[in-house]
Protein backbone atom coordinates (compact mmCIF):
# COMPACT_ATOMS: atom_id res chain seq x y z
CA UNK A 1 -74.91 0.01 53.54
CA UNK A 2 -77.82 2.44 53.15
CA UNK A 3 -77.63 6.42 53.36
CA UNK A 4 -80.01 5.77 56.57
CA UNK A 5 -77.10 3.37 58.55
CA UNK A 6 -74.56 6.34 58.19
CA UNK A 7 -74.72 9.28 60.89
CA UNK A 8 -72.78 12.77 60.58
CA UNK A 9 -72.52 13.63 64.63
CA UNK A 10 -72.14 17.22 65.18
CA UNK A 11 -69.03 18.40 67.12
CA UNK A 12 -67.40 14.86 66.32
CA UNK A 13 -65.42 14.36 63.48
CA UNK A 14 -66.04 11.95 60.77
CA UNK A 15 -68.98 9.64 59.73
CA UNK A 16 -70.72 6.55 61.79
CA UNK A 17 -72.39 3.24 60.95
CA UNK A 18 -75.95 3.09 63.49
CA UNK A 19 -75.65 -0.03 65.25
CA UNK A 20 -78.11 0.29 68.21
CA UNK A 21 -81.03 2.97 69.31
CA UNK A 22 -82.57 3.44 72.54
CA UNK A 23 -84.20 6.28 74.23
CA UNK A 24 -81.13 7.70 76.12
CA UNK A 25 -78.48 6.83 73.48
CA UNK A 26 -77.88 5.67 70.06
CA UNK A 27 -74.72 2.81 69.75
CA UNK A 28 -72.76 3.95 66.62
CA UNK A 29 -69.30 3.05 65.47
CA UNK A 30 -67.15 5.15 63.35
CA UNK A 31 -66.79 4.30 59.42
CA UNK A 32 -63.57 2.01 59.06
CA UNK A 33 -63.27 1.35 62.49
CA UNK A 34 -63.98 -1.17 64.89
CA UNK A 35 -64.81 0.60 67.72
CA UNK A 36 -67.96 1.18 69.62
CA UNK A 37 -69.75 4.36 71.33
CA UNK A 38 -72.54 5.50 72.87
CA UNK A 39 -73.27 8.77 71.86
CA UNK A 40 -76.74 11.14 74.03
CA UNK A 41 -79.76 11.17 71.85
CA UNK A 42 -79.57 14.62 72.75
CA UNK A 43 -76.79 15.05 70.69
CA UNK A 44 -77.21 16.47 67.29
CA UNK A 45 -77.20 13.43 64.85
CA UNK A 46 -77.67 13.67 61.27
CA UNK A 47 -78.71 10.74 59.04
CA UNK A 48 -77.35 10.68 55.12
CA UNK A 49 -81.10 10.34 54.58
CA UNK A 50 -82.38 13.08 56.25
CA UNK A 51 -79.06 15.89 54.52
CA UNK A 52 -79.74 17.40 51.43
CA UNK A 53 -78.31 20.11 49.22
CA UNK A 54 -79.61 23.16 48.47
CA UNK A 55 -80.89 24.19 44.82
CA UNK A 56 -82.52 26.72 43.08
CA UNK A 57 -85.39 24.62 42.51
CA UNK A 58 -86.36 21.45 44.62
CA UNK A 59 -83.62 19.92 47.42
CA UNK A 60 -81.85 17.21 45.95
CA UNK A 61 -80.65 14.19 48.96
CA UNK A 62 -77.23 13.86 49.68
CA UNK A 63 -77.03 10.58 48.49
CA UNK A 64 -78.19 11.25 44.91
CA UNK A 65 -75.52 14.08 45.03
CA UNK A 66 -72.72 11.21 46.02
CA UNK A 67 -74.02 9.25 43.81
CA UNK A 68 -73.73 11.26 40.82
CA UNK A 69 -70.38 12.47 41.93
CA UNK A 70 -69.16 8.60 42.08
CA UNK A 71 -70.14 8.65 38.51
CA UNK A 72 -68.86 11.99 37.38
CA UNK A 73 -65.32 10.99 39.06
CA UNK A 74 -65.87 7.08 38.10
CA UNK A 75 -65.25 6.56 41.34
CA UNK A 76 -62.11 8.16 41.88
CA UNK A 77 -61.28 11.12 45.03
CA UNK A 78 -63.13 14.40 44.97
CA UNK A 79 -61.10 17.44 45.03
CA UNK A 80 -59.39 17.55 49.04
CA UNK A 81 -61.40 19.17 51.53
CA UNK A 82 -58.43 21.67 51.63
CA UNK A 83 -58.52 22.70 47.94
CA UNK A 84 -59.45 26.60 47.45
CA UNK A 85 -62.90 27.99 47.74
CA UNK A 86 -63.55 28.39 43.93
CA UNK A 87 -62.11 25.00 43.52
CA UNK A 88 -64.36 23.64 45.54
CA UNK A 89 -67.22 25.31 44.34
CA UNK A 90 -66.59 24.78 40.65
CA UNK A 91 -66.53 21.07 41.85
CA UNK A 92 -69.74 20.82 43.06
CA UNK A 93 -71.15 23.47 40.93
CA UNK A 94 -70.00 20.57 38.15
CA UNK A 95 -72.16 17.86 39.87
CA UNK A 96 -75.01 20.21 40.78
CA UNK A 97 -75.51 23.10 38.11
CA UNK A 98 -78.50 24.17 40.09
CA UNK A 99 -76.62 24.34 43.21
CA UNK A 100 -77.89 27.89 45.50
CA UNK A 101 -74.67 29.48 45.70
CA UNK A 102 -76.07 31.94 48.36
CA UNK A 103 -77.25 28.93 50.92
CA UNK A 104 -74.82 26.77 50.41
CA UNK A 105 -71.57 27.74 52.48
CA UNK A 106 -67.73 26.75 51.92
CA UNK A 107 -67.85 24.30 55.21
CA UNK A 108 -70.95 22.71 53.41
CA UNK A 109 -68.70 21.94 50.06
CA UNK A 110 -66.12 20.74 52.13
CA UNK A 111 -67.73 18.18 54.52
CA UNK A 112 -69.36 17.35 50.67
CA UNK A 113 -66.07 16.52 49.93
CA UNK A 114 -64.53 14.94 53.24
CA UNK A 115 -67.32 12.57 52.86
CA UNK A 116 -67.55 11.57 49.53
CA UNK A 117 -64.04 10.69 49.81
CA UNK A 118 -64.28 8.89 53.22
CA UNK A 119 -66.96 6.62 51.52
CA UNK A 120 -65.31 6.08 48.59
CA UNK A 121 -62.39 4.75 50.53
CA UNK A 122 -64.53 2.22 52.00
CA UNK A 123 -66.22 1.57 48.56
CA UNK A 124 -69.58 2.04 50.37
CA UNK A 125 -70.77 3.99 47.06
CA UNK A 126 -72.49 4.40 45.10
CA UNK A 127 -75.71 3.92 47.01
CA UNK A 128 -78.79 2.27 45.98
CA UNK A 129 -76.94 -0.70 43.84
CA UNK A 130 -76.73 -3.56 46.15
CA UNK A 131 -80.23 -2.39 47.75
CA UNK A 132 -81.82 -2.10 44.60
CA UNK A 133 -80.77 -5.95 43.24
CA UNK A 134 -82.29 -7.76 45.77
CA UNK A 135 -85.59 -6.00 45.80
CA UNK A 136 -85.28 -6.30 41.77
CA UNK A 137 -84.98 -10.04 42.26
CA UNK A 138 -87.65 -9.86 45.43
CA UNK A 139 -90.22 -8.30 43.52
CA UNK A 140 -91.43 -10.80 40.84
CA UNK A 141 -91.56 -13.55 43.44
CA UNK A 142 -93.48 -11.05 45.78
CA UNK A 143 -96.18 -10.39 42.70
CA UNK A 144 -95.72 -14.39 42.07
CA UNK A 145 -96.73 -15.44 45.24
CA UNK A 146 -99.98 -12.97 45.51
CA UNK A 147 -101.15 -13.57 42.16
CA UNK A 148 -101.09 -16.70 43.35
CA UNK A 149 -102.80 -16.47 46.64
CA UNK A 150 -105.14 -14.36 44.74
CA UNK A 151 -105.44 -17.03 41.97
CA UNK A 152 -106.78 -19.54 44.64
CA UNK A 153 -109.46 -17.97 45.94
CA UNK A 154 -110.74 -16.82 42.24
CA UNK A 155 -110.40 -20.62 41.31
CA UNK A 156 -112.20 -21.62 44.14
CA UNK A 157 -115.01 -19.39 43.91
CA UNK A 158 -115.37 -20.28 40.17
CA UNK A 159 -115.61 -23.90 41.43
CA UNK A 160 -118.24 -23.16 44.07
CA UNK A 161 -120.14 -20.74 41.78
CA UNK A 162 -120.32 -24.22 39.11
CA UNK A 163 -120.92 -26.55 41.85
CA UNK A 164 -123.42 -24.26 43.03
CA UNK A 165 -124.83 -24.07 39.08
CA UNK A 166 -124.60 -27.86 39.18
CA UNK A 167 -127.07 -28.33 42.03
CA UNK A 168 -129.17 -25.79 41.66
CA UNK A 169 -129.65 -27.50 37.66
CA UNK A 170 -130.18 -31.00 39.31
CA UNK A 171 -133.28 -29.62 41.99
């Protein structure tokens, strides 16, 4: 699953898999469960892809940050979502030294946390992997199969340009 397929849905508790859009209503199902729902494209939706953390310098995407906390934690549970403040913060401030403490608030580090756990309990992290191998293996028979469309017209025009040559050498 890609950080684009999972929604955060204000005013709803926990994360959602896309499933559907259309103009009036986006068909998601929550994460680990098998049930469907409609929820108003007027509601506020967030996409994985669109959240990212606040730093001193540039904005880093939330799914770089789970990422590097999956490898941080080797893939074990982030502190609870009900740990302390500074516990919390020292946390993330561990994953992200750059992190802005002034923009970044405590309900921030602990949907941070909520949710990296939540995915790692579905092993849906780290992100990237299984996306990555395919295009990996798609990309040398992509530049395969236009160097060799791009082959045959070079060899044909070389063989027109002779046979060209050749009768312009005969007249």
């Amino acid at each position: 699953m890609e950080p684009k397929d999972i929604l955060a849905i204000s005013g709803k508790p926990g994360l959602y898999k896309v499933l559907n859009t259309t103009q009036r209503a986006i068909v998601v199902e929550p994460l680990g469960s098998g049930k469907r729902t409609a929820v108003p494209s007027s509601a506020r939706v967030s996409s994985f892809e669109d959240i990212s953390i606040f730093t001193y310098e540039e904005d880093l995407p939330l799914s770089g940050v789970l990422n590097t906390m999956f490898e941080l934690l080797k893939g074990q549970e982030a502190p609870s979502s009900k740990s302390t403040h500074d516990e919390l913060r020292e946390f993330v401030t561990q994953v992200v030294p750059e992190l802005d403490q002034e923009r970044v608030y405590h309900s921030d580090l602990k949907k941070l946390c909520s949710w990296y756990n939540a995915l790692v309990s579905l092993s849906l992290l780290p992100f990237g992997e299984a996306a990555e191998e395919p295009a990996e293996e798609g990309e040398p028979a992509e530049h395969a199969s236009s160097e060799g469309e791009s082959a045959e017209p070079v060899v044909e025009e070389e063989t027109e340009t002779a046979e060209s040559e050749e009768e312009t050498g005969e007249a």
